[in-house]
PDB file of N, CA and C in Angstrom:
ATOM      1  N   UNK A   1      22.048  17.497  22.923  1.00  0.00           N
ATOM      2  CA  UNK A   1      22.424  17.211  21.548  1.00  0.00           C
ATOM      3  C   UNK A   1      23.636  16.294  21.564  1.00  0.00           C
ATOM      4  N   UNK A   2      23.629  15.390  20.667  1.00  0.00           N
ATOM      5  CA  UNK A   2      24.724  14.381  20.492  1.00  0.00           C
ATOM      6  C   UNK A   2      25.447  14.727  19.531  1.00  0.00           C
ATOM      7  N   UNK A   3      26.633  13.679  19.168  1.00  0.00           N
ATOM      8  CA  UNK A   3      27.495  13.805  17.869  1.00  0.00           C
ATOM      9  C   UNK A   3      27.514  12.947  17.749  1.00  0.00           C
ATOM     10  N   UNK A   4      27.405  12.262  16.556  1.00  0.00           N
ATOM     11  CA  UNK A   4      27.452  11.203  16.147  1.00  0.00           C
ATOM     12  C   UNK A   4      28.447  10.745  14.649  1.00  0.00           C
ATOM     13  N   UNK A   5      29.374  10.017  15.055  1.00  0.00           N
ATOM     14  CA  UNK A   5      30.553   9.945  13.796  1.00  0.00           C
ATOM     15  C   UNK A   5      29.998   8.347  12.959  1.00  0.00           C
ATOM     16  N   UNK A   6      30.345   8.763  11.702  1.00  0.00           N
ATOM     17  CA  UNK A   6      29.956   7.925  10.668  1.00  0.00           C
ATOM     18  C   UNK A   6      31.268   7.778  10.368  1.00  0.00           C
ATOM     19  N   UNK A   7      30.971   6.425   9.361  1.00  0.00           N
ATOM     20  CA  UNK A   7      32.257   6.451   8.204  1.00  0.00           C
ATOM     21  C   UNK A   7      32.059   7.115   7.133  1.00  0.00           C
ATOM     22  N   UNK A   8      32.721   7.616   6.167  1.00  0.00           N
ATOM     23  CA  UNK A   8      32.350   8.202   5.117  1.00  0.00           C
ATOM     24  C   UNK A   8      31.554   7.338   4.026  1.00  0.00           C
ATOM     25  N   UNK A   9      32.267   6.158   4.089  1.00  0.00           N
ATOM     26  CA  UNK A   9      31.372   5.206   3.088  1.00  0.00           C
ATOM     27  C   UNK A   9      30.096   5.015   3.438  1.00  0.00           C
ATOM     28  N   UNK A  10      29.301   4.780   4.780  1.00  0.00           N
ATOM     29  CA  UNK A  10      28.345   4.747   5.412  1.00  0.00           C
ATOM     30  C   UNK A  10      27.323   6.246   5.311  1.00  0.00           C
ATOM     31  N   UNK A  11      27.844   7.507   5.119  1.00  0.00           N
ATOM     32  CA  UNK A  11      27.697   8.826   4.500  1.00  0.00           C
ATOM     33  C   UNK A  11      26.686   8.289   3.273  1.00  0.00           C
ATOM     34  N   UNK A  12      27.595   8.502   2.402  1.00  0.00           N
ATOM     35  CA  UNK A  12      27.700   8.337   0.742  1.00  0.00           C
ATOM     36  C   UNK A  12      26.746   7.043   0.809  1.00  0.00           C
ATOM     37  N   UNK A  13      26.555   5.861   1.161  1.00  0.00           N
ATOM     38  CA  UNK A  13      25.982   5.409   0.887  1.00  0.00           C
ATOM     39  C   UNK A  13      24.198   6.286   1.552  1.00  0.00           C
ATOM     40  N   UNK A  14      24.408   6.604   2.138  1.00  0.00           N
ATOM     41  CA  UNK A  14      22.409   7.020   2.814  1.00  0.00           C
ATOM     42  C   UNK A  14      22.333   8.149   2.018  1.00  0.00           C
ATOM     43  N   UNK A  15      23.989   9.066   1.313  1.00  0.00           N
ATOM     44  CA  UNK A  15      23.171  10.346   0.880  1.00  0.00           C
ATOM     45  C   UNK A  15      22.286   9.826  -0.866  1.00  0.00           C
ATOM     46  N   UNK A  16      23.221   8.783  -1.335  1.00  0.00           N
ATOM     47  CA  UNK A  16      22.620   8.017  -2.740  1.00  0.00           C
ATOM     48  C   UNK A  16      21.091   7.940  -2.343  1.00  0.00           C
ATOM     49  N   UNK A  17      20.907   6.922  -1.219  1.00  0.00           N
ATOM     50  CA  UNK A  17      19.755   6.618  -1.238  1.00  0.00           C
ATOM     51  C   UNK A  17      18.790   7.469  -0.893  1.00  0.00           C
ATOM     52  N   UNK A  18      19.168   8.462  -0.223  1.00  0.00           N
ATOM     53  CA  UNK A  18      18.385   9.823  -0.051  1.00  0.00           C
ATOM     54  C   UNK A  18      18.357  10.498  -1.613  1.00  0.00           C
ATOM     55  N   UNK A  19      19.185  10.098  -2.511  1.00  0.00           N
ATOM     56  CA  UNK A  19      18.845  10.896  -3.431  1.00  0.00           C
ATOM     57  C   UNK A  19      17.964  10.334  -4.103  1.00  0.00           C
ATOM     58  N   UNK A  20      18.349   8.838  -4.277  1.00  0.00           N
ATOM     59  CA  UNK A  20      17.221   8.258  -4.964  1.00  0.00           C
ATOM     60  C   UNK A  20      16.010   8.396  -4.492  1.00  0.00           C
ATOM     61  N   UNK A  21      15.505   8.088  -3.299  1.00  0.00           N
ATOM     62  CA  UNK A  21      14.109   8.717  -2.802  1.00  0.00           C
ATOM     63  C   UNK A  21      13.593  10.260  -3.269  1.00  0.00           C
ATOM     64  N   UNK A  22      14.636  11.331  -2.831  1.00  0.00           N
ATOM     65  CA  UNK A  22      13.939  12.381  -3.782  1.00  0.00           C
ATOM     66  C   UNK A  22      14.039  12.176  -4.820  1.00  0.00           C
ATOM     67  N   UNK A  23      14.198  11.418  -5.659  1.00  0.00           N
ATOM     68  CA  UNK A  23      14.138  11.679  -7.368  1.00  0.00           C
ATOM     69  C   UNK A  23      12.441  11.062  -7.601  1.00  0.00           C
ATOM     70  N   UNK A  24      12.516   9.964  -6.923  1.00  0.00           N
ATOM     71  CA  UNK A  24      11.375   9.102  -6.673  1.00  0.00           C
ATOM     72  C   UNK A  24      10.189  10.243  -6.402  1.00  0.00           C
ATOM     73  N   UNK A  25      10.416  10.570  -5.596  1.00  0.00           N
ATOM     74  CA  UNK A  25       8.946  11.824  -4.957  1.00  0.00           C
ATOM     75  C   UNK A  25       8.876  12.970  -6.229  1.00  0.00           C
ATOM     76  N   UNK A  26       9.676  13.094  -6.575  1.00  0.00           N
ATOM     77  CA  UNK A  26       9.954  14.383  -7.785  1.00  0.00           C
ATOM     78  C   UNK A  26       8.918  13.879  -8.832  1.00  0.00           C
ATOM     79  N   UNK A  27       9.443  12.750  -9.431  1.00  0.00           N
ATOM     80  CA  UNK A  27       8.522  11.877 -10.603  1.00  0.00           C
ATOM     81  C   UNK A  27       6.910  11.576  -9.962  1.00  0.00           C
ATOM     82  N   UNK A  28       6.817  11.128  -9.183  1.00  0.00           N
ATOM     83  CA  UNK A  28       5.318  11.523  -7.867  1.00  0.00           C
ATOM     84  C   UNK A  28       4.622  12.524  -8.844  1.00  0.00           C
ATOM     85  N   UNK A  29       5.749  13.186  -8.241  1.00  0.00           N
ATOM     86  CA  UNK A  29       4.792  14.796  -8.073  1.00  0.00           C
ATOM     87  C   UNK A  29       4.834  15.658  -9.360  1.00  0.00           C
ATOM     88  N   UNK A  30       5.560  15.099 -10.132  1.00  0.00           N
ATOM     89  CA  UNK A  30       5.901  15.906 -11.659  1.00  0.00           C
ATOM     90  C   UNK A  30       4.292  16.088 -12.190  1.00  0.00           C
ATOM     91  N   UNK A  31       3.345  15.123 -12.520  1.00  0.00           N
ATOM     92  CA  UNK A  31       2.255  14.565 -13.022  1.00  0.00           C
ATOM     93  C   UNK A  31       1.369  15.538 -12.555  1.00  0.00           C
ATOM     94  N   UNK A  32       1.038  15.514 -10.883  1.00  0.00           N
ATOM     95  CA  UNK A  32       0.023  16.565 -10.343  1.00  0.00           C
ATOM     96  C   UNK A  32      -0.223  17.743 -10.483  1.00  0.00           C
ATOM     97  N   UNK A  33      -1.019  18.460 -10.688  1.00  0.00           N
ATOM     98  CA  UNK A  33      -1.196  19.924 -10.250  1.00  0.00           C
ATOM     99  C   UNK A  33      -0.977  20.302  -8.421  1.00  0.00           C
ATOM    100  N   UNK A  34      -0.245  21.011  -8.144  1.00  0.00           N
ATOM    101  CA  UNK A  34      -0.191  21.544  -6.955  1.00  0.00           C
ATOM    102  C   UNK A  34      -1.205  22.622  -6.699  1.00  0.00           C
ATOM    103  N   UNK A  35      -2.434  23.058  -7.740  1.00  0.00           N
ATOM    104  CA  UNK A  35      -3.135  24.255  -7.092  1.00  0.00           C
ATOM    105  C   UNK A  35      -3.598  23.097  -5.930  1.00  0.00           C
ATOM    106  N   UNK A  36      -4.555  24.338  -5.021  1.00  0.00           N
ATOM    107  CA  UNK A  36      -5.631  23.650  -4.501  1.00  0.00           C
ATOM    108  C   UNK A  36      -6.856  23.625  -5.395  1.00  0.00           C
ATOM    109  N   UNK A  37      -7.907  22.142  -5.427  1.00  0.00           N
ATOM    110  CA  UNK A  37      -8.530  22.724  -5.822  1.00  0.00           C
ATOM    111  C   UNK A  37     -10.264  23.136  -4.966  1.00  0.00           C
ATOM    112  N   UNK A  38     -11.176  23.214  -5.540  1.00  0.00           N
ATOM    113  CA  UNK A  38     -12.496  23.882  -4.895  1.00  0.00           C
ATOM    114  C   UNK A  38     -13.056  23.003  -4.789  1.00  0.00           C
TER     115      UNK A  38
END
């Protein structure tokens, strides 16, 4: 296992864009039904 040091700005910027991607998949998936169906 490694460690790996960031900058904080470098942080904050991937966690935004990680958020924006889940918001993205959220709206996806808002629409669908999750049963299974037959």
């Amino acid at each position: 296992m490694e460690i790996v040091n960031i900058e904080a700005r470098t942080f904050e910027a991937m966690a935004t864009r990680f958020e924006h991607f889940a918001q993205r998949m959220d709206s996806l998936c808002a629409g669908q039904n999750k049963e299974l169906k037959k």
